[in-house]
Protein backbone atom coordinates (compact mmCIF):
# COMPACT_ATOMS: atom_id res chain seq x y z
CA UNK A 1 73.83 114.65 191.92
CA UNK A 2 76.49 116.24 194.00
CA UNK A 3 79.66 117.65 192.07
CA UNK A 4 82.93 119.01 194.19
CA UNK A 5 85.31 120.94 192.73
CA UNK A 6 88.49 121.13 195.45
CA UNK A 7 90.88 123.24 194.57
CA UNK A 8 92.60 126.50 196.22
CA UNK A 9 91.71 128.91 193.36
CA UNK A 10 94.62 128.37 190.78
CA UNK A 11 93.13 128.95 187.57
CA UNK A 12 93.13 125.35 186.62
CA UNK A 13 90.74 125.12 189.76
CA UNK A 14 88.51 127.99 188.32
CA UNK A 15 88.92 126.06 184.90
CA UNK A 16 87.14 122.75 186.01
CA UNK A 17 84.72 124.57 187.98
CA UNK A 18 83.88 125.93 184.62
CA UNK A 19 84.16 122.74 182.68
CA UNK A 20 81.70 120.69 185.09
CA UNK A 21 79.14 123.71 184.69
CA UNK A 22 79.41 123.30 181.10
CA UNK A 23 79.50 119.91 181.04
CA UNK A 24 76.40 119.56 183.28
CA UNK A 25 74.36 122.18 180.44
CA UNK A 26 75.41 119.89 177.67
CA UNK A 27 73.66 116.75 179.23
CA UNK A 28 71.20 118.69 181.06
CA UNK A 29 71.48 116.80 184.42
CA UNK A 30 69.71 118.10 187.91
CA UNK A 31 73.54 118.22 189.46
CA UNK A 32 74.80 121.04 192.44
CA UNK A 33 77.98 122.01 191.99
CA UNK A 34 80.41 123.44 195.06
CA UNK A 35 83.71 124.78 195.20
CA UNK A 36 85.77 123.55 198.26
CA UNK A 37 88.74 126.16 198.52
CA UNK A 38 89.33 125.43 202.48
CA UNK A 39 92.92 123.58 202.56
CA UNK A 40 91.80 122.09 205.73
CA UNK A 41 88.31 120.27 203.84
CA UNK A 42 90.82 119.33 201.01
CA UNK A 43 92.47 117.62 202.91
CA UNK A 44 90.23 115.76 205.63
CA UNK A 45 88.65 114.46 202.05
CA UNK A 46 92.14 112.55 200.95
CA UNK A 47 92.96 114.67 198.25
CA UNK A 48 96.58 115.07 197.59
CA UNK A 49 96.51 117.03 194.35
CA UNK A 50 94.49 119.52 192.99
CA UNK A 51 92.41 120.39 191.13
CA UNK A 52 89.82 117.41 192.23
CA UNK A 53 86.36 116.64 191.22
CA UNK A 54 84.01 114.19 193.07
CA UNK A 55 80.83 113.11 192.10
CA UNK A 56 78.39 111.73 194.76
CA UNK A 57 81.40 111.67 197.30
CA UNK A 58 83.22 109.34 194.89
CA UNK A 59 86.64 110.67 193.76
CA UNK A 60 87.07 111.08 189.39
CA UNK A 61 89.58 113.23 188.92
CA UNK A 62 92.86 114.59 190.90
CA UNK A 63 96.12 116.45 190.16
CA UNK A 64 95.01 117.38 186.08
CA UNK A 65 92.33 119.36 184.61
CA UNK A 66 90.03 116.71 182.73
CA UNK A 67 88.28 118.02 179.23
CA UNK A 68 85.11 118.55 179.00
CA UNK A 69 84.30 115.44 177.28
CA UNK A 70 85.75 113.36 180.13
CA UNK A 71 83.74 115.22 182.96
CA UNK A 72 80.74 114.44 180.94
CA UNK A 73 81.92 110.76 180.79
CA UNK A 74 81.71 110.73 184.59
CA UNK A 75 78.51 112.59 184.89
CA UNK A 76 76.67 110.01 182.79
């Protein structure tokens, strides 16, 4: 499983990079999570708003920082 966690490094950025880590420990999935912090790779991948998280390439989350609960949602 591929996570991506776009975002320029505002601390709700460095928040969901957190909360996918942690949310990935609590179900104990085989998952890589990246940080994409280039503007220009935010934005050749259509997101608008940050922070973002994808998983597999699909887009979950934009513009708000999800709880953990609802990244783990996703991850399922």
């Amino acid at each position: 499983m591929e996570i991506k966690i776009y975002g320029t490094g505002c601390p709700k950025c460095t928040k969901l990079y957190e909360l996918a880590e942690l949310a990935v420990q609590d179900l104990g999935v085989d998952a890589e999570i990246s940080k994409v912090s280039d503007i220009m790779e935010i934005m050749n991948a259509g997101i608008m708003s940050t922070p973002a998280l994808t998983v597999n390439g699909e887009l979950k989350f934009s513009g708000s920082l999800p709880s953990r609960d609802e990244i783990k949602a996703v991850i399922k």
